[in-house]
C-alpha atoms as a PDB file:
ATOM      1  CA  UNK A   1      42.514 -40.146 254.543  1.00  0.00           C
ATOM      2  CA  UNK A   2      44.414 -37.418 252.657  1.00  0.00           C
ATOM      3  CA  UNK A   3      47.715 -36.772 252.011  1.00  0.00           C
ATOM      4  CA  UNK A   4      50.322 -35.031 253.968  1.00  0.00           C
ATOM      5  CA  UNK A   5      50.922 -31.484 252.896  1.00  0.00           C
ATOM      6  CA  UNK A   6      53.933 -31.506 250.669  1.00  0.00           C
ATOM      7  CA  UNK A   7      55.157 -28.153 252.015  1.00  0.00           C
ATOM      8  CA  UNK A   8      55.304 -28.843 255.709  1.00  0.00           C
ATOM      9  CA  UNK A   9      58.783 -28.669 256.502  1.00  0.00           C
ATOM     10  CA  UNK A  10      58.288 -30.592 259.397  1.00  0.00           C
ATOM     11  CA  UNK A  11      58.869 -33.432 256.831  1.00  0.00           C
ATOM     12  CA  UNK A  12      62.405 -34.136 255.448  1.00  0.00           C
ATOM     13  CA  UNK A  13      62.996 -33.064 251.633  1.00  0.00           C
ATOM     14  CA  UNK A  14      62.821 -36.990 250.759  1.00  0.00           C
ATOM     15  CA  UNK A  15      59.477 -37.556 251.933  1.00  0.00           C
ATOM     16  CA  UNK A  16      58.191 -33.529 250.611  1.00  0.00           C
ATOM     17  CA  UNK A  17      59.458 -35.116 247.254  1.00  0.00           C
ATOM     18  CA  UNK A  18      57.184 -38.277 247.777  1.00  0.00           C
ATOM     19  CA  UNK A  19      54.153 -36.073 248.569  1.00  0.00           C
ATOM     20  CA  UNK A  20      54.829 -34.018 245.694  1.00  0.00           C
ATOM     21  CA  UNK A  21      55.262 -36.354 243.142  1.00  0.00           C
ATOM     22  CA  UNK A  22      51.789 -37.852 244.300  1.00  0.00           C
ATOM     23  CA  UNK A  23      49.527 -34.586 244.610  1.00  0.00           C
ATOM     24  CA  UNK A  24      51.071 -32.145 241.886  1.00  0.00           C
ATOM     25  CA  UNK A  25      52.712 -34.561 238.998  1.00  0.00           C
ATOM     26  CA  UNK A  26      50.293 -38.292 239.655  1.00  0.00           C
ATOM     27  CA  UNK A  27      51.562 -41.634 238.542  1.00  0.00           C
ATOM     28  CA  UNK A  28      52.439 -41.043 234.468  1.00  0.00           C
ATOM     29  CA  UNK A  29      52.959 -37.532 234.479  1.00  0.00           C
ATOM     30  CA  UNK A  30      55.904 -35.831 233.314  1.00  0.00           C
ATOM     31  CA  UNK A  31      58.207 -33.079 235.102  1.00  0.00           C
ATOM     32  CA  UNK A  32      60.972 -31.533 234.522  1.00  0.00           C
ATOM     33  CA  UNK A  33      64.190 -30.809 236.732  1.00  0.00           C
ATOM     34  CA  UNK A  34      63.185 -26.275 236.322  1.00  0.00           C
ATOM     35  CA  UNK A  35      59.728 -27.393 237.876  1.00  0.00           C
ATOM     36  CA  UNK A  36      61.391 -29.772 240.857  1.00  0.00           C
ATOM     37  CA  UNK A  37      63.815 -27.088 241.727  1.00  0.00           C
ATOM     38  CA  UNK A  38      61.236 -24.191 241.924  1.00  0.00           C
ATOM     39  CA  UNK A  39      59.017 -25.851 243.943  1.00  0.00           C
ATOM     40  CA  UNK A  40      62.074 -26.590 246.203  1.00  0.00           C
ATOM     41  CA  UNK A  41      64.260 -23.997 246.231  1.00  0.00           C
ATOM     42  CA  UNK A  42      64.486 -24.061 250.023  1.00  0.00           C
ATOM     43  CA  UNK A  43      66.414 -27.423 249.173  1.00  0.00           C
ATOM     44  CA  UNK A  44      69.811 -27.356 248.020  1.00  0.00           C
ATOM     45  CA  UNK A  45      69.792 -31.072 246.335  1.00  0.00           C
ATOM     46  CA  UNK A  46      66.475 -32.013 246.004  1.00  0.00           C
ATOM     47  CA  UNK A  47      67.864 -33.783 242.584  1.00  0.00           C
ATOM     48  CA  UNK A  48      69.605 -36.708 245.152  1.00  0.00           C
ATOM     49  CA  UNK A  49      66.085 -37.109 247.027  1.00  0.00           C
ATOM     50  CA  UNK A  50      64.157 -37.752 244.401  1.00  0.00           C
ATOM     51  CA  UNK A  51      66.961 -40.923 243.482  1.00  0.00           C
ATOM     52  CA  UNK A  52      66.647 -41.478 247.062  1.00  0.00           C
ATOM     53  CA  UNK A  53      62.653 -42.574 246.234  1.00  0.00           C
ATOM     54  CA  UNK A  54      64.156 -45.072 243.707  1.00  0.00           C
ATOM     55  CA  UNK A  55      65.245 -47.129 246.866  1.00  0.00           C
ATOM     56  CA  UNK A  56      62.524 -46.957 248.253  1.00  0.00           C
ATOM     57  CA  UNK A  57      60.374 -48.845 245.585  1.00  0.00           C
ATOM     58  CA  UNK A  58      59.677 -45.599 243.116  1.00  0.00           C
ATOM     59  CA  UNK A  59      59.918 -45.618 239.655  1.00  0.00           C
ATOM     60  CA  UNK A  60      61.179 -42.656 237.997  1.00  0.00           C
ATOM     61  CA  UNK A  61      62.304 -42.652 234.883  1.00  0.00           C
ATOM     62  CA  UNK A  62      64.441 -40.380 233.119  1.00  0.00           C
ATOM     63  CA  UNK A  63      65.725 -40.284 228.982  1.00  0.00           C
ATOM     64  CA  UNK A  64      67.971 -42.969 230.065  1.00  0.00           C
ATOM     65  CA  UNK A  65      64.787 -45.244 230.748  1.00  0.00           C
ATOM     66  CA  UNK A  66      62.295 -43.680 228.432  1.00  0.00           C
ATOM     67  CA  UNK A  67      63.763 -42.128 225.247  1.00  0.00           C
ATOM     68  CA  UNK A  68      60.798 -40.656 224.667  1.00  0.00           C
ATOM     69  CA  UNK A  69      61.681 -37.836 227.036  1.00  0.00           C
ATOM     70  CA  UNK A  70      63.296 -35.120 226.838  1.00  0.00           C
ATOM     71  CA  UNK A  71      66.945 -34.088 228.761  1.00  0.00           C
ATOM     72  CA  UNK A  72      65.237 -31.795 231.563  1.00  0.00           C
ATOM     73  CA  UNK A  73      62.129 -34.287 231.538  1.00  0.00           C
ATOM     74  CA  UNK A  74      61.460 -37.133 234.097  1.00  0.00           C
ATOM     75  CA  UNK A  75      58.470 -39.256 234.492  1.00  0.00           C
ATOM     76  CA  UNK A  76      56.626 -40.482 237.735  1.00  0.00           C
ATOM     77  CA  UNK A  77      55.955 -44.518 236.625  1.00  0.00           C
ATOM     78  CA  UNK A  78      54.991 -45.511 240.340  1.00  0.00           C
ATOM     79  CA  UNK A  79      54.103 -45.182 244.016  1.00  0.00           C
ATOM     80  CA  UNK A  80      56.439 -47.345 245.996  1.00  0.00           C
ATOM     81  CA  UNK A  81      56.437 -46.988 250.180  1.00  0.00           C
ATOM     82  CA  UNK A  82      54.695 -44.643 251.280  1.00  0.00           C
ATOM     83  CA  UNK A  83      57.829 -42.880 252.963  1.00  0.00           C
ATOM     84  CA  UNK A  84      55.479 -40.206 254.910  1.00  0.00           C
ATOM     85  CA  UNK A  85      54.155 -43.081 257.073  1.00  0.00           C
ATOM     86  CA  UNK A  86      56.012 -43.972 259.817  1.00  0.00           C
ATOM     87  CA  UNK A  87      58.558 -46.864 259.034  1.00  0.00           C
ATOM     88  CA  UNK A  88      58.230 -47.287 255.656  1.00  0.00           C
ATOM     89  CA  UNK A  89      61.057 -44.315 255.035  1.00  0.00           C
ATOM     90  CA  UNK A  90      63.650 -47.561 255.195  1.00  0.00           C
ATOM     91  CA  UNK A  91      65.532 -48.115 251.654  1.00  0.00           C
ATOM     92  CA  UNK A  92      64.914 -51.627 250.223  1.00  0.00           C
ATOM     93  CA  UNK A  93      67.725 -53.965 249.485  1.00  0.00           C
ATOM     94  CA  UNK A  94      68.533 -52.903 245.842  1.00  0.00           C
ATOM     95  CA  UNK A  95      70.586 -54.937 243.363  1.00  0.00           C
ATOM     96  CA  UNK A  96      73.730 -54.305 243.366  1.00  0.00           C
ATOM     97  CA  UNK A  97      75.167 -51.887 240.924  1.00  0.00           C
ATOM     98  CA  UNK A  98      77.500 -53.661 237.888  1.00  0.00           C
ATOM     99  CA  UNK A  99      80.993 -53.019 237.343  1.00  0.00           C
ATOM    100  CA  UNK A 100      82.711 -51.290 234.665  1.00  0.00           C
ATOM    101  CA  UNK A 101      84.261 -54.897 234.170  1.00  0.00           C
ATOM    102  CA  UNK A 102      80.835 -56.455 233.858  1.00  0.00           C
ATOM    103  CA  UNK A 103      79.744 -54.095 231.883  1.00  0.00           C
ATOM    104  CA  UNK A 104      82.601 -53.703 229.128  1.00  0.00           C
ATOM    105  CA  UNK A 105      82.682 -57.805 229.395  1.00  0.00           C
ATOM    106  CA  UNK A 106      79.070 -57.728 228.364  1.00  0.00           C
ATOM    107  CA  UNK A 107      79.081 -55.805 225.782  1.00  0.00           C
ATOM    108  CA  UNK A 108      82.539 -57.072 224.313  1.00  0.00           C
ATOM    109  CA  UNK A 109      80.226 -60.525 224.430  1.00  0.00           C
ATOM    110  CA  UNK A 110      77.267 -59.064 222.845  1.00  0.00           C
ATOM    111  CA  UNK A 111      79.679 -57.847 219.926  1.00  0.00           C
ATOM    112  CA  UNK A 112      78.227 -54.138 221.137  1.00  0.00           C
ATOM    113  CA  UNK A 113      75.087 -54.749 220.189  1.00  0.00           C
ATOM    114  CA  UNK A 114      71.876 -54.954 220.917  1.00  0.00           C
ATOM    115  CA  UNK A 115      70.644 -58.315 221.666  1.00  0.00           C
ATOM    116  CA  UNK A 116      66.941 -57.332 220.804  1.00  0.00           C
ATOM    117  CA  UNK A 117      66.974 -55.732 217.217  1.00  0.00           C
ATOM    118  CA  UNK A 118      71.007 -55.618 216.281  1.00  0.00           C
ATOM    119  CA  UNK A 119      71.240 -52.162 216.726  1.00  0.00           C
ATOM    120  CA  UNK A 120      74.826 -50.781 217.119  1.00  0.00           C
ATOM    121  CA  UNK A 121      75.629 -48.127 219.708  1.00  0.00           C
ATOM    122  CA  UNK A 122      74.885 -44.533 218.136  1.00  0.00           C
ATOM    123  CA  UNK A 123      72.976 -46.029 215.427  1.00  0.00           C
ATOM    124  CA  UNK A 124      70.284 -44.025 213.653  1.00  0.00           C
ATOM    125  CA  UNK A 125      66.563 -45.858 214.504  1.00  0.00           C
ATOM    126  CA  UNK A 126      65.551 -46.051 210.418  1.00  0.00           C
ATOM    127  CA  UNK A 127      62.086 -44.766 211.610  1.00  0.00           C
ATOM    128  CA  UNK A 128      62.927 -41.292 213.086  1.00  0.00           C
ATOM    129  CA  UNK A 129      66.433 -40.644 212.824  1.00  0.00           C
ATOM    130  CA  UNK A 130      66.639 -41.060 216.924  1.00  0.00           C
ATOM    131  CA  UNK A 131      70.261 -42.439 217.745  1.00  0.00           C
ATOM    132  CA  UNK A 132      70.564 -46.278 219.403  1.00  0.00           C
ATOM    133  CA  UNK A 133      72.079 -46.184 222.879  1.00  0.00           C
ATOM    134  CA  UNK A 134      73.337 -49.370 224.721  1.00  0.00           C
ATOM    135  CA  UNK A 135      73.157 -50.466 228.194  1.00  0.00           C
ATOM    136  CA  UNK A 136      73.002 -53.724 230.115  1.00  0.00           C
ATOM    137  CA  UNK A 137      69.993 -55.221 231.346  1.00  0.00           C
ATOM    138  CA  UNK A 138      69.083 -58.354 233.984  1.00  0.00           C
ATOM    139  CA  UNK A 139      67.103 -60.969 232.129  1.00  0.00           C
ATOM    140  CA  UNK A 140      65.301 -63.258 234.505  1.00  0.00           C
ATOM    141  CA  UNK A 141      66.681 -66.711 232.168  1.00  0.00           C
ATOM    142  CA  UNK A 142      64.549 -70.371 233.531  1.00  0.00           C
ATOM    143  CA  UNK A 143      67.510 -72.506 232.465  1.00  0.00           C
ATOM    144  CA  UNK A 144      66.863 -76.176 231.317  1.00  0.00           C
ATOM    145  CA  UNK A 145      67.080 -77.736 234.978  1.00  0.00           C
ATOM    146  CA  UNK A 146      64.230 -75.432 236.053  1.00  0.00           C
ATOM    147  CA  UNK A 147      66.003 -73.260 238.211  1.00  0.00           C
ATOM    148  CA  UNK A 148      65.808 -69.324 237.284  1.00  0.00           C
ATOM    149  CA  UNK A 149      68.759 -66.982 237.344  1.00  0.00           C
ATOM    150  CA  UNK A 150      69.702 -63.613 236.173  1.00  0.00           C
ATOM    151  CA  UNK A 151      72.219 -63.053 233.436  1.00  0.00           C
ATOM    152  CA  UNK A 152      73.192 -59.796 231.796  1.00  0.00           C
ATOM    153  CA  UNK A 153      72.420 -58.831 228.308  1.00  0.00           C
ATOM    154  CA  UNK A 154      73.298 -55.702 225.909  1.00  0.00           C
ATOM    155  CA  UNK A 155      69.925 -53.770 225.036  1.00  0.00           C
ATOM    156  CA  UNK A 156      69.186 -50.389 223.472  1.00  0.00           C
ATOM    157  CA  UNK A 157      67.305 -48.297 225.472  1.00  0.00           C
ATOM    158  CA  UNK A 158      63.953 -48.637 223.525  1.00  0.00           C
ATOM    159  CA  UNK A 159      63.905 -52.460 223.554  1.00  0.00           C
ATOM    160  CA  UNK A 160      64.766 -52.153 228.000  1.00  0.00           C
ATOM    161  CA  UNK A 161      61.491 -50.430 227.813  1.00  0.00           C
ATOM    162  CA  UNK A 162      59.639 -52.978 226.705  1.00  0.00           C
ATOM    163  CA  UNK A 163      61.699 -55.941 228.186  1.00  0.00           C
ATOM    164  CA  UNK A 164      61.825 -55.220 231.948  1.00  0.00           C
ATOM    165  CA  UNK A 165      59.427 -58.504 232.579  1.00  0.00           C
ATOM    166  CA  UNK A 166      60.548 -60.841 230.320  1.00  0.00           C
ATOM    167  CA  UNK A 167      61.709 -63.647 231.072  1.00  0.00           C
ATOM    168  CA  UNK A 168      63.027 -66.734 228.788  1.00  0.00           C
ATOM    169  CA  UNK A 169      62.771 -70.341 229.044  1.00  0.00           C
ATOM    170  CA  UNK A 170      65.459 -72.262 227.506  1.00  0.00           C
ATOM    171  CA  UNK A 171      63.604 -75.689 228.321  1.00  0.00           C
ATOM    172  CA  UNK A 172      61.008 -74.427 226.030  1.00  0.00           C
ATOM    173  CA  UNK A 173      62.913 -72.631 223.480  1.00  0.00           C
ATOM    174  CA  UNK A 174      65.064 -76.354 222.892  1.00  0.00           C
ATOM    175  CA  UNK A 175      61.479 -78.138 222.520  1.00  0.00           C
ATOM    176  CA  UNK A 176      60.500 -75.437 219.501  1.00  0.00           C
ATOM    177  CA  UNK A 177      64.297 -76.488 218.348  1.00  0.00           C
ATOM    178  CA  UNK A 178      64.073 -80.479 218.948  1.00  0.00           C
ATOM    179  CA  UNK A 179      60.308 -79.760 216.852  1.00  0.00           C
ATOM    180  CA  UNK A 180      62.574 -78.392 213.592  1.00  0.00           C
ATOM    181  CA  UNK A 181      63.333 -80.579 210.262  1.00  0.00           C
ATOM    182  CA  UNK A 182      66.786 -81.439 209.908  1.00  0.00           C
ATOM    183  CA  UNK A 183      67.421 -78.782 207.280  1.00  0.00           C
ATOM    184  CA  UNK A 184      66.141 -76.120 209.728  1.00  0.00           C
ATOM    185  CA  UNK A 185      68.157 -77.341 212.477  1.00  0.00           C
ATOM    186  CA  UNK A 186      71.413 -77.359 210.358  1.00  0.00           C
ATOM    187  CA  UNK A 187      70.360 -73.874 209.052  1.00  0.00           C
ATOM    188  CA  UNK A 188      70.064 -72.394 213.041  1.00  0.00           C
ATOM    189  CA  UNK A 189      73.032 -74.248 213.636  1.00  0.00           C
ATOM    190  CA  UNK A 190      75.087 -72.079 211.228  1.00  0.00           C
ATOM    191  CA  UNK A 191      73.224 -68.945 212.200  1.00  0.00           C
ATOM    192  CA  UNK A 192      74.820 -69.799 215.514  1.00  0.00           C
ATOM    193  CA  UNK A 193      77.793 -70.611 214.794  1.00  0.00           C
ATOM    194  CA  UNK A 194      78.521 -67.133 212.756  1.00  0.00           C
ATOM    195  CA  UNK A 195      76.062 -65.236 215.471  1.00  0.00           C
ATOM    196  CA  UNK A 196      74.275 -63.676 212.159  1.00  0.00           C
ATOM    197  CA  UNK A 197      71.604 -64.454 210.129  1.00  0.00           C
ATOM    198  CA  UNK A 198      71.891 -63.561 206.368  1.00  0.00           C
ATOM    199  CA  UNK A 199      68.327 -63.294 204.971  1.00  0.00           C
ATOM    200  CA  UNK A 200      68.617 -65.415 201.109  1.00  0.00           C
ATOM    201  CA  UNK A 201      67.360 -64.211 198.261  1.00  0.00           C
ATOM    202  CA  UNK A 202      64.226 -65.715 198.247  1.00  0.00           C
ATOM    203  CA  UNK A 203      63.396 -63.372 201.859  1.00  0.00           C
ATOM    204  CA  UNK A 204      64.974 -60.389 200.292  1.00  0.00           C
ATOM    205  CA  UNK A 205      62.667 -60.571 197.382  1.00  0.00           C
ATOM    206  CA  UNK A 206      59.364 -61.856 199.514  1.00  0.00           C
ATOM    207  CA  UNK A 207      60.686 -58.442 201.875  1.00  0.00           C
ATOM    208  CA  UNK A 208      60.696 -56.350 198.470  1.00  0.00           C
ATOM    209  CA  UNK A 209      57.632 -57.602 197.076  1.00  0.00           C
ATOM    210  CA  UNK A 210      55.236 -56.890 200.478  1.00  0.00           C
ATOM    211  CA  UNK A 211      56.782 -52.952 200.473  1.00  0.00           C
ATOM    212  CA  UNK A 212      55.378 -52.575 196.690  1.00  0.00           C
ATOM    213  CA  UNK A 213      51.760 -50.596 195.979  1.00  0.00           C
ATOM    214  CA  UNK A 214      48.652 -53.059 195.731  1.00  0.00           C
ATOM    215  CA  UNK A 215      48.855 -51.874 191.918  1.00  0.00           C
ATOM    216  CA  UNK A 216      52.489 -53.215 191.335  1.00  0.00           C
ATOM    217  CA  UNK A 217      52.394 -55.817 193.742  1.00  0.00           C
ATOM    218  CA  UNK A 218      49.496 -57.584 191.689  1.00  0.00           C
ATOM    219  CA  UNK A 219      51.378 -57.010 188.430  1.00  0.00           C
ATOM    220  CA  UNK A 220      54.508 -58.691 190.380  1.00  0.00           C
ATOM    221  CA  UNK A 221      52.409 -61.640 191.351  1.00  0.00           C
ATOM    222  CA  UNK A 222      50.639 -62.188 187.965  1.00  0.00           C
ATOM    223  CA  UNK A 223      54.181 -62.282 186.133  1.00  0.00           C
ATOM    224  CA  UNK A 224      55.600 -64.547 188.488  1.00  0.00           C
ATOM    225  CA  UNK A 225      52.430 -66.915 188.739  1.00  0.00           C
ATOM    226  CA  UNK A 226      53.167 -66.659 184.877  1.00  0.00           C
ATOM    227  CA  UNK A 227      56.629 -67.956 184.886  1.00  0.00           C
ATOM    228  CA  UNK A 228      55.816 -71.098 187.617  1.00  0.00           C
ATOM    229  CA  UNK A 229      52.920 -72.308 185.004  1.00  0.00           C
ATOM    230  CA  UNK A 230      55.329 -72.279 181.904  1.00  0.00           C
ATOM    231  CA  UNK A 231      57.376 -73.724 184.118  1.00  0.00           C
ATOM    232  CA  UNK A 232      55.454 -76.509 185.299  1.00  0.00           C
END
């Protein structure tokens, strides 16, 4: 059975949205605000319907979600109720929105930073000059009695994108631990402790030595195999 037409009126704007997402944009597809607002320009705030879907099991993302997008762009992710049938229109219980106090105590926790990569608010990505911004995400956490809950954590917006299933398991994160010598427990102790890993000298070098040209890293390795055998 088809689809509804998306420009029968007899349909509220909410559910002409629905219809259009489906038969003119498809799940993936990209629009932009200009191309909403033409198509509707019988409705004064089609903007608010289209959030409306959200509720209703849609996922549309804008830059805020996808940084890959552009200001006036918006993505159609997925199909949730089909709001055109009868009694499925009915917004789903939604999680509650977080407070300004939650989220300025999250990030004053996080030390403003991302929890993901360590990138700072307004920092520059090294890899295309695209500028870091942080928000809070819900991490599904199993904690070590088994139970699962959902805590709040500081992400940039490119590591939420990738993160929105993950969930951790401290039970198995303390077995890896419990598995560590005691020099590499003492070591992740003081990373800890100071919140920060330092890489030593010996990583800085092994990091400088893999970025080298096949050429120069072979003429590296030769001179240092070199110095071990007088050595030895």
């Amino acid at each position: 059975m088809g689809l509804p037409d998306w420009q029968d009126t007899e349909f509220g704007s909410m559910i002409r949205a629905a219809l259009w997402l489906e038969s003119e944009v498809g799940e993936g597809g990209i629009f932009t605000k200009t191309a909403l607002r033409s198509a509707f320009a019988d409705v004064a705030q089609i903007d608010r319907r289209i959030r409306e879907l959200r509720a209703r099991g849609w996922q549309i993302d804008t830059r805020r979600e996808d940084p890959t997008l552009k200001l006036d762009e918006q993505r159609y992710v997925k199909k949730g109720a089909e709001v055109w049938i009868p009694g499925q229109a009915r917004a789903t219980k939604s999680k509650a929105s977080l407070t300004a106090t939650q989220r300025s105590a999250t990030l004053r926790q996080d030390n403003y930073l991302c929890r993901s990569c360590g990138i700072g608010s307004g920092e520059e990505y090294s890899e295309d000059g695209v500028r870091a911004q942080l928000d809070i995400a819900r991490r599904e956490v199993q904690t070590l009695d088994g139970t699962v809950k959902t805590e709040l954590v500081t992400e940039c917006n490119r590591c939420r994108i990738g993160g929105r299933s993950r969930q951790e398991d401290l039970g198995a994160l303390l077995m890896e631990v419990k598995a560590l010598s005691g020099t590499e427990k003492k070591a992740l102790a003081g990373w800890i402790s100071e919140d920060r890993r330092t890489p030593s000298a010996l990583e800085r070098l092994w990091g400088q030595y893999r970025t080298l040209p096949e050429e120069s890293r072979a003429a590296l390795a030769a001179a240092v195999i070199e110095d071990v055998t007088q050595e030895g």
